[in-house]
Protein backbone atom coordinates (compact mmCIF):
# COMPACT_ATOMS: atom_id res chain seq x y z
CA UNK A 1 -70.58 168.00 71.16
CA UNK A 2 -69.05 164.64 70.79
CA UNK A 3 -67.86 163.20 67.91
CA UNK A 4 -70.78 160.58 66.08
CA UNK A 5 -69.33 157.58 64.75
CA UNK A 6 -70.84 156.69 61.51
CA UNK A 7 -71.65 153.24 60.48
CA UNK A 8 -72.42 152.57 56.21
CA UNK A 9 -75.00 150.12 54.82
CA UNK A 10 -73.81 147.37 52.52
CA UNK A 11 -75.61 145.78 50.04
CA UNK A 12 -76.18 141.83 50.50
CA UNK A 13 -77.78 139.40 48.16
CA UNK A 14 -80.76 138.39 49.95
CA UNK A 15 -82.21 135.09 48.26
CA UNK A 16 -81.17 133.10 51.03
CA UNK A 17 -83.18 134.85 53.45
CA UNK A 18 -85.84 135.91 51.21
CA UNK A 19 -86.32 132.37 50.54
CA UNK A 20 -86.12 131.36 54.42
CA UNK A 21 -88.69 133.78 54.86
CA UNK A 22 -91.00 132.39 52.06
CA UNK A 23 -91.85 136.16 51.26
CA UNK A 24 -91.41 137.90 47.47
CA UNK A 25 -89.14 140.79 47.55
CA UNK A 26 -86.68 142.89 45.89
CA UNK A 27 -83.48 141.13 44.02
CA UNK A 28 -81.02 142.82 46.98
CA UNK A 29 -81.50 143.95 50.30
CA UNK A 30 -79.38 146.25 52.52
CA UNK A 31 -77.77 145.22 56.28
CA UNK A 32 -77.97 148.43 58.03
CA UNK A 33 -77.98 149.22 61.64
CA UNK A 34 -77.03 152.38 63.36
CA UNK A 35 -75.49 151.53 66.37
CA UNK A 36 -76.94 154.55 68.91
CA UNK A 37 -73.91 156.28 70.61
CA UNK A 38 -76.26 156.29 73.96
CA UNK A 39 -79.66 155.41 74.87
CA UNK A 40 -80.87 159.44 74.30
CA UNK A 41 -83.41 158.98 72.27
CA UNK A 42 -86.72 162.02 71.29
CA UNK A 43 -89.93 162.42 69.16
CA UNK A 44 -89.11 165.00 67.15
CA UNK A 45 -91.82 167.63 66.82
CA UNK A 46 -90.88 168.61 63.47
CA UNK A 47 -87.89 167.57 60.67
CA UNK A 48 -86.90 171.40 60.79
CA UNK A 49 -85.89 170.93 63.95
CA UNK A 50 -83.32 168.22 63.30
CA UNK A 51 -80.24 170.89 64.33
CA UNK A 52 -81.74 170.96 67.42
CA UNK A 53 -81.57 167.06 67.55
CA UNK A 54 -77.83 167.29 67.31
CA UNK A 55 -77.14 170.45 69.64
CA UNK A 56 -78.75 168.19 72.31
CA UNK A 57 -76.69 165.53 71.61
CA UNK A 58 -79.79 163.24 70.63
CA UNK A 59 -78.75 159.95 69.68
CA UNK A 60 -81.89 158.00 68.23
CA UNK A 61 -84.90 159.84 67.13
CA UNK A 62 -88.42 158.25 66.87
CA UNK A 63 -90.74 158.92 64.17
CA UNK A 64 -94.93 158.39 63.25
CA UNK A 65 -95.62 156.79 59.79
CA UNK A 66 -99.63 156.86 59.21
CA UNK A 67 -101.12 155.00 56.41
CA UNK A 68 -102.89 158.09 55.02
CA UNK A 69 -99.51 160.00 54.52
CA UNK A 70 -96.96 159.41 51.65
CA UNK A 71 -94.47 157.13 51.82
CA UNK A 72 -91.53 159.27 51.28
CA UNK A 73 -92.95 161.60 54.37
CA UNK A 74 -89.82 161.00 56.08
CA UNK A 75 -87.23 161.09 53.51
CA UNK A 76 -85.70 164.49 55.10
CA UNK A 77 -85.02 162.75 58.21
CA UNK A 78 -83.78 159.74 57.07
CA UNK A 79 -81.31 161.29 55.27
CA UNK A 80 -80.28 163.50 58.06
CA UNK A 81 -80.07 160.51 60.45
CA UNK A 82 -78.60 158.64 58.59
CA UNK A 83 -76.22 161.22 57.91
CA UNK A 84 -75.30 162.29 61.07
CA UNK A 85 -75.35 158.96 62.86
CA UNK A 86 -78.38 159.19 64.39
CA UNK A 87 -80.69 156.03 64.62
CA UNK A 88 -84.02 156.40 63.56
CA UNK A 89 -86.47 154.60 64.73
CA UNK A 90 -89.98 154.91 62.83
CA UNK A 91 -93.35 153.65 64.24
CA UNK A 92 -96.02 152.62 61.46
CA UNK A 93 -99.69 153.77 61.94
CA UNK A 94 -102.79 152.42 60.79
CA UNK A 95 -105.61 155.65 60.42
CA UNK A 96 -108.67 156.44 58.35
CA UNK A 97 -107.77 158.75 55.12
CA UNK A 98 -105.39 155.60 54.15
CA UNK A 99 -104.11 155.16 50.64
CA UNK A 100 -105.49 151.83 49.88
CA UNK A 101 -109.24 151.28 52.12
CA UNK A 102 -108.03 147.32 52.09
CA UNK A 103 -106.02 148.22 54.94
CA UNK A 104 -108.95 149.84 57.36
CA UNK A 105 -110.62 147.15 59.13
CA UNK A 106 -113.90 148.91 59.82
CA UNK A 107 -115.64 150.59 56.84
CA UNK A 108 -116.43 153.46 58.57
CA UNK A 109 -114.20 155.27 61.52
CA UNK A 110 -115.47 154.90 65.17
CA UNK A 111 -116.17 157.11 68.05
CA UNK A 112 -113.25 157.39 70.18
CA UNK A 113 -110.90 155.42 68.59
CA UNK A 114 -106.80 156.74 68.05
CA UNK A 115 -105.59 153.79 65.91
CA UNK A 116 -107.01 151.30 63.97
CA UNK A 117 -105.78 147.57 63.51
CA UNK A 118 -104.09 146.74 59.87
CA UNK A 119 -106.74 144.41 58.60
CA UNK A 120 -105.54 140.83 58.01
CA UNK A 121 -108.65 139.54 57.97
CA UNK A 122 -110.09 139.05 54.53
CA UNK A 123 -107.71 138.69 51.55
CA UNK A 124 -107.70 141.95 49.96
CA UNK A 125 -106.96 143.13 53.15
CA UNK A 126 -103.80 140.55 54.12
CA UNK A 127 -102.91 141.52 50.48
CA UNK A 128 -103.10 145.22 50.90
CA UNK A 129 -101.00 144.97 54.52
CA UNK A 130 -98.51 142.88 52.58
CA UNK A 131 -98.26 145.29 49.68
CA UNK A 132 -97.87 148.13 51.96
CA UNK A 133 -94.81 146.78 54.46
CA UNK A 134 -93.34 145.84 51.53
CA UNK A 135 -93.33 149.76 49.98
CA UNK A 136 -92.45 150.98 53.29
CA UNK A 137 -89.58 148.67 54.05
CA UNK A 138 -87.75 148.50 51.05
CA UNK A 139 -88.01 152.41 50.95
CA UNK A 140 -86.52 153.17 54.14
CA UNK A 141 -84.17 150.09 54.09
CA UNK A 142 -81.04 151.67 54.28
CA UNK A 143 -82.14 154.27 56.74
CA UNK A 144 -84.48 153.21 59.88
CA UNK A 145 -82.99 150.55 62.35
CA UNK A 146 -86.02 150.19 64.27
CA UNK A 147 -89.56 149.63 63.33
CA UNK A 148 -92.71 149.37 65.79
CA UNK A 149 -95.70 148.03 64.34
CA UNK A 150 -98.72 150.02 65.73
CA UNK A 151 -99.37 151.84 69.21
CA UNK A 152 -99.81 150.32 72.66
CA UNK A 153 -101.63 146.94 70.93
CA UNK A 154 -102.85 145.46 74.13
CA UNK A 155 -105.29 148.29 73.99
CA UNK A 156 -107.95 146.99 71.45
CA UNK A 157 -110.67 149.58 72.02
CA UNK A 158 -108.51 152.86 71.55
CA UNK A 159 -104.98 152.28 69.91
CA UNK A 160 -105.33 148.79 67.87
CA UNK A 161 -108.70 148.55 66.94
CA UNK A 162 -110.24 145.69 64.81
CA UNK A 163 -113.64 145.37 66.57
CA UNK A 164 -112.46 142.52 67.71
CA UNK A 165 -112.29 142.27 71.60
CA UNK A 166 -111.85 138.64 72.59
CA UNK A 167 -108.05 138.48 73.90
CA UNK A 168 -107.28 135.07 71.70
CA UNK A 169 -108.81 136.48 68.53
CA UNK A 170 -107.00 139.90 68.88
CA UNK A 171 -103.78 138.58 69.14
CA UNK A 172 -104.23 135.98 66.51
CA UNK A 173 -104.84 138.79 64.35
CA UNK A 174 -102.18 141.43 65.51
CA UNK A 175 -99.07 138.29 65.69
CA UNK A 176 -100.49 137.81 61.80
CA UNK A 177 -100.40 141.69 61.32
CA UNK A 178 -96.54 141.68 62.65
CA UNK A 179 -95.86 138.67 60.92
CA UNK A 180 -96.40 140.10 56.79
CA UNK A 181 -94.05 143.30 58.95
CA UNK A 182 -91.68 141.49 60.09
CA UNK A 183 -91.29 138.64 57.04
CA UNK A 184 -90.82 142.23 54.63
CA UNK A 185 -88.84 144.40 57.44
CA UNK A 186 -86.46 141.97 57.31
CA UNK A 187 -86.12 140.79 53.83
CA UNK A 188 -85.29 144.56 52.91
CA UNK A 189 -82.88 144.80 55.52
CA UNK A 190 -82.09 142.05 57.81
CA UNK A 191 -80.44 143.88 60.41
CA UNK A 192 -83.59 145.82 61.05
CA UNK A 193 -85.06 145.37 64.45
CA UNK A 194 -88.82 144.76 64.52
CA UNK A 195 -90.95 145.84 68.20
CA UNK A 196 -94.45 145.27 69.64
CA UNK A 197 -95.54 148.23 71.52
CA UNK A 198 -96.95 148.08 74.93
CA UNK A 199 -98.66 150.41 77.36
CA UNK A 200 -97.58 150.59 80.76
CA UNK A 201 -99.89 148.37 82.16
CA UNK A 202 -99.24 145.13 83.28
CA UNK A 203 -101.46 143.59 85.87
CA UNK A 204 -103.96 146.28 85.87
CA UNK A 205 -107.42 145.91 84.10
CA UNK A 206 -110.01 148.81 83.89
CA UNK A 207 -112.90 146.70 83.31
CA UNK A 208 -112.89 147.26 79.06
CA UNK A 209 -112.96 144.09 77.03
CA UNK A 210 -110.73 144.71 75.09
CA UNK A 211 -108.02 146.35 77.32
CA UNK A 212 -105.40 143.78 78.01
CA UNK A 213 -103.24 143.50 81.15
CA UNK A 214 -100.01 142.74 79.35
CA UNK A 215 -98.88 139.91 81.79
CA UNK A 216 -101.82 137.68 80.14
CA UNK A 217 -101.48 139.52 76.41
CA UNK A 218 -97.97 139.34 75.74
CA UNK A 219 -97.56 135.25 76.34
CA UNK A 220 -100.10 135.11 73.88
CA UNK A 221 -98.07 137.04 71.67
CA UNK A 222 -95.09 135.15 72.30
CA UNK A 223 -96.90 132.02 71.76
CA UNK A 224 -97.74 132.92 68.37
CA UNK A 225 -94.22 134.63 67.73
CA UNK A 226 -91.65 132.82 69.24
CA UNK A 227 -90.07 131.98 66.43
CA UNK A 228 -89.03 135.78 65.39
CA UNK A 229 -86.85 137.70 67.12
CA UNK A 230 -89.53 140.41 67.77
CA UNK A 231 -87.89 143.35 70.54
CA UNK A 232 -90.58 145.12 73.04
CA UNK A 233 -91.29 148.64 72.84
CA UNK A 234 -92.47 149.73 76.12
CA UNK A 235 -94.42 153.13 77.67
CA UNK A 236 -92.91 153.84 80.85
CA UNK A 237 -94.91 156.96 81.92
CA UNK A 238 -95.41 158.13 85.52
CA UNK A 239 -98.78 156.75 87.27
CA UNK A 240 -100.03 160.30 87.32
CA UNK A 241 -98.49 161.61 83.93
CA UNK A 242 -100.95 164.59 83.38
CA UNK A 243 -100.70 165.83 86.92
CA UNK A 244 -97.20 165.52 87.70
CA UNK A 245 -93.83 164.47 86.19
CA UNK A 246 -92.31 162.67 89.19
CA UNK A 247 -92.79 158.33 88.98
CA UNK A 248 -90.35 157.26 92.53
CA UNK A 249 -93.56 158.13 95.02
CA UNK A 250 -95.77 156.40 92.23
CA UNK A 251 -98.91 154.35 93.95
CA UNK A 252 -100.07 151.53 91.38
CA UNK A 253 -96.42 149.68 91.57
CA UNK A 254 -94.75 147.35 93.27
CA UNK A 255 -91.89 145.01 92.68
CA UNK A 256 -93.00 141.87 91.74
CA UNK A 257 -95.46 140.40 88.53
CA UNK A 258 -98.32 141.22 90.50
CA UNK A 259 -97.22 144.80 89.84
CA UNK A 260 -100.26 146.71 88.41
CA UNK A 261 -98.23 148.98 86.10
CA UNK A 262 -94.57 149.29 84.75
CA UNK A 263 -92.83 152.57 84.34
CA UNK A 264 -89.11 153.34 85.05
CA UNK A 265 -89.83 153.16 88.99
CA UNK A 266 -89.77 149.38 88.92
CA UNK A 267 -88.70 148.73 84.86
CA UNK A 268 -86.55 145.80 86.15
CA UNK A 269 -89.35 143.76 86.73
CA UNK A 270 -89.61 144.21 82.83
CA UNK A 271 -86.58 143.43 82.06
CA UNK A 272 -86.38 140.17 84.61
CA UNK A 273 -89.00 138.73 83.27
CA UNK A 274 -87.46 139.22 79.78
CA UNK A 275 -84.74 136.77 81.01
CA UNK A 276 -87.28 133.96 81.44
CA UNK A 277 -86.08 130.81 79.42
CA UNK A 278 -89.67 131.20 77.43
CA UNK A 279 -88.77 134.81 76.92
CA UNK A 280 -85.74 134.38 75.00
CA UNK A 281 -85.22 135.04 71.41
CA UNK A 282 -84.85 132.38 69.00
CA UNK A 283 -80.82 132.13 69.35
CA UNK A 284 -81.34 132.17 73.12
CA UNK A 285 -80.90 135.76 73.89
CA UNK A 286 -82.88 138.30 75.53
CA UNK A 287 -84.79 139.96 73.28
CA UNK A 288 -84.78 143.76 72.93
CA UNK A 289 -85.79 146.35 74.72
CA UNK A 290 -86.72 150.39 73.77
CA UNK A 291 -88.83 152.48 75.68
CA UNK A 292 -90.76 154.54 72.76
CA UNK A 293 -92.65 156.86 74.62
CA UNK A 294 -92.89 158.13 78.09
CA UNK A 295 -93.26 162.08 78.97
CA UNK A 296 -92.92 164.07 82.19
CA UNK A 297 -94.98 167.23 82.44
CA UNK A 298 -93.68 170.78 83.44
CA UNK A 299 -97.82 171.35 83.39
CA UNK A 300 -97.36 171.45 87.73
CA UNK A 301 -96.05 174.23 90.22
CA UNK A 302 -92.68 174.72 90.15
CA UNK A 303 -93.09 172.30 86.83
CA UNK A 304 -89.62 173.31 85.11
CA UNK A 305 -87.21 172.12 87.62
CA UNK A 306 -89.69 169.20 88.56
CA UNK A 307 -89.82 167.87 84.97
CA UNK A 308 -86.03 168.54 84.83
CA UNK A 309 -85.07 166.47 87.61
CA UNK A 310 -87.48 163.26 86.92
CA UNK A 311 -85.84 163.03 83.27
CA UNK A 312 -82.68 162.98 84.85
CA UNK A 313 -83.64 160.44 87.48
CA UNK A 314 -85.50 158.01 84.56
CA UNK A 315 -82.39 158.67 82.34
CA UNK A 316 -80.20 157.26 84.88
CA UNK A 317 -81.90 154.35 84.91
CA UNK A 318 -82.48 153.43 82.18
CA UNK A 319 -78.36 153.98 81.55
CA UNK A 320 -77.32 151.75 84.83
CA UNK A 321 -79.77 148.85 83.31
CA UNK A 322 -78.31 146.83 80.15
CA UNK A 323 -81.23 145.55 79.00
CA UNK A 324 -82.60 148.91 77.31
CA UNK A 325 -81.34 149.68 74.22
CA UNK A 326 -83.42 153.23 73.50
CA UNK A 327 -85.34 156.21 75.81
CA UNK A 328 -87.01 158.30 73.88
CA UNK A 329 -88.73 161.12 75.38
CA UNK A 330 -92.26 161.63 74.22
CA UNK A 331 -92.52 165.18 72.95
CA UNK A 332 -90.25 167.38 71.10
CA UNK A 333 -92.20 170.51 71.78
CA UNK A 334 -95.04 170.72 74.16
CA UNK A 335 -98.34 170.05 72.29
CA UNK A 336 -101.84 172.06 72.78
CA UNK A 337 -103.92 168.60 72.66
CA UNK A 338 -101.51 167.26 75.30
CA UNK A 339 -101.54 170.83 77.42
CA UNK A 340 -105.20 170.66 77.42
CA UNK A 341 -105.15 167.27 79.13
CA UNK A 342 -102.43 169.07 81.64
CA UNK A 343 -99.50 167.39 80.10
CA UNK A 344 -96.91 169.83 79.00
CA UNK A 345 -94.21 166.96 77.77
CA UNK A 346 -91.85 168.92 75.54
CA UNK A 347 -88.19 170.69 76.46
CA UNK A 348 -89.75 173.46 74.61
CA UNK A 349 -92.56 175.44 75.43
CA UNK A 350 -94.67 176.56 72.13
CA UNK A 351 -95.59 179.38 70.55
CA UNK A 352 -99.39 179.90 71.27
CA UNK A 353 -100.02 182.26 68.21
CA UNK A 354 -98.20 180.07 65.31
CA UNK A 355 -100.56 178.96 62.73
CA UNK A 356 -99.35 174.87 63.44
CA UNK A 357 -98.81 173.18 66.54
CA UNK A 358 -95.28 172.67 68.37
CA UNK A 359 -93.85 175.47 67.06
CA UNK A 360 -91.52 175.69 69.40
CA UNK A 361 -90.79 179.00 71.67
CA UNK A 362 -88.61 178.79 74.10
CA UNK A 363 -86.45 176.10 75.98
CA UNK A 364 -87.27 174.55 79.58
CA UNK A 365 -85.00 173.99 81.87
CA UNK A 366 -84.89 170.08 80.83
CA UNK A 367 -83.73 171.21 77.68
CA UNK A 368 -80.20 171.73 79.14
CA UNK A 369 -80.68 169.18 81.74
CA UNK A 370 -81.37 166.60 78.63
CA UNK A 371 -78.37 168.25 76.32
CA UNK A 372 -76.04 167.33 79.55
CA UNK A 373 -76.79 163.80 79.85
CA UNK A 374 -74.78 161.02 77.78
């Protein structure tokens, strides 16, 4: 296993930026960013199974924050990351069962729906979001590098829902939503990167109002946000994800911005358009780049060496362009919700008979395919 290279927090007086930001906060905040060794990057299934982490040479590690859990949830793994020089990357959930109501935008949950919208829209609400990203980002300041604010928000009906389906008025309120975020992300920590998460779809529509092709979201978005230096976390799943793991044969792509979807087969189309002059990040850079979430299924015949050898191809990839910062594979261990759908994601199979899911059982053969790649 190669050595990890360690890099320590410092603590910086932050009225200068707290007052740039216009934001109350804390009288200090800490610059911390863990530089990832590679882009190898994994949802881990369960903090237990952080010695796994580091046997497969796992340099960045994503983790779920819902509303409804505690806080501190994560304090294991933070301190194991941050320990080991692992960068941890935590994604921050909005989901009925929350500790303060103020931040549900709906009274009542709906039919169907994943992930709710943080609710910006009446007072106690904004108040409540504001109160919240404060908690969370002064308690992990000194621990996560990256921070994604919800789950595939161009979907409004299933993963960011506020009722509100008009395109305008939904990303009015999300760009508000990442605003209070980013304002307290960074006066906590201003070397903390803050990302908007995106499915893979970018010219294709399904005929739901309030499912939004990314190519006429995210200019919305950047209209409204321009003046952060908001990164993009992207899903970059296979066309067929549930049927089979391979994405080069992929129908539903092409090579240009009339592209219906983006995965890893065509990802530079992605990342050129990032390099647009209106693209660019407030001090003229291109802004970043992590793919969050993207899973290959071993749920197929001859599935092992198939999802073994599609990770390997999207890994390479991703390492040849220099644009992406982060790959994180999608599941840990596979998952009986996900198996049901025929995705078996995980480079562990689990154990059918433990009391909790992904429990893991026994390794795939992209377990050692994953451990070999740097």
């Amino acid at each position: 296993m190669r050595k990890r290279e360690r890099k320590f927090w410092k603590t910086l007086a932050c009225a200068g930026l707290c007052g740039a930001l216009a934001v109350p906060s804390a009288m200090t905040s800490f610059a911390f960013y863990q530089e990832p060794a590679s882009k190898k990057g994994l949802l881990i299934s369960k903090q237990e199974l952080f010695d796994d982490i580091l046997e497969l040479g796992v340099d960045q590690v994503v983790c779920n924050l819902a509303s409804y859990q505690n806080v501190n949830a994560f304090d294991p793994l933070a301190r194991d990351c941050r320990e080991n020089g692992v960068t941890l990357t935590m994604i921050l959930l909005n989901n009925f069962g929350a500790r303060n109501p103020d931040l549900m935008p709906v009274s009542e949950p709906v039919e169907g729906v994943g992930n709710y919208a943080f609710n910006t829209e009446t007072p106690e609400g904004e108040e409540a979001v504001r109160e919240y990203a404060r908690t969370v980002a002064n308690h992990y300041s000194n621990s996560v590098s990256n921070w994604v604010i919800g789950n595939e928000v161009n979907d409004a009906e299933f993963w960011d829902y506020n009722g509100v389906m008009d395109m305008d008025a939904h990303a009015a309120g999300y760009a508000k939503t990442f605003r209070i975020f980013y304002e307290e992300i960074k006066a906590a920590n201003p070397e903390a990167r803050v990302f908007i998460p995106f499915d893979m779809r970018w010219a294709a529509t399904d005929r739901h109002a309030g499912r939004y092709a990314v190519r006429d979201y995210l200019p919305k978005l950047n209209a409204l946000l321009k003046d952060t230096d908001y990164g993009i976390a992207w899903h970059a799943y296979p066309v067929h994800f549930f049927t089979k793991p391979e994405f080069l044969d992929d129908d539903g792509i092409s090579f240009d911005l009339n592209t219906p979807n983006i995965n890893l087969k065509n990802i530079n189309v992605l990342t050129d358009y990032m390099q647009g002059e209106d693209m660019l990040a407030p001090d003229g850079s291109v802004r970043k780049l992590i793919l969050t979430e993207q899973g290959f299924t071993s749920a197929c015949e001859n599935g092992e060496e198939r999802q073994s050898e599609a990770i390997k191809a999207a890994y390479e990839i991703v390492k040849a362009n220099p644009y992406i910062d982060g790959f994180y594979l999608s599941r840990h261990v596979d998952a009986k919700s996900q198996e049901d759908a025929g995705g078996a994601f995980g480079l562990w199979t689990r154990d059918p008979n433990a009391s909790q899911d992904e429990v893991p059982l026994a390794k795939k053969k992209a377990w050692y395919t994953y451990q070999a790649l740097e």
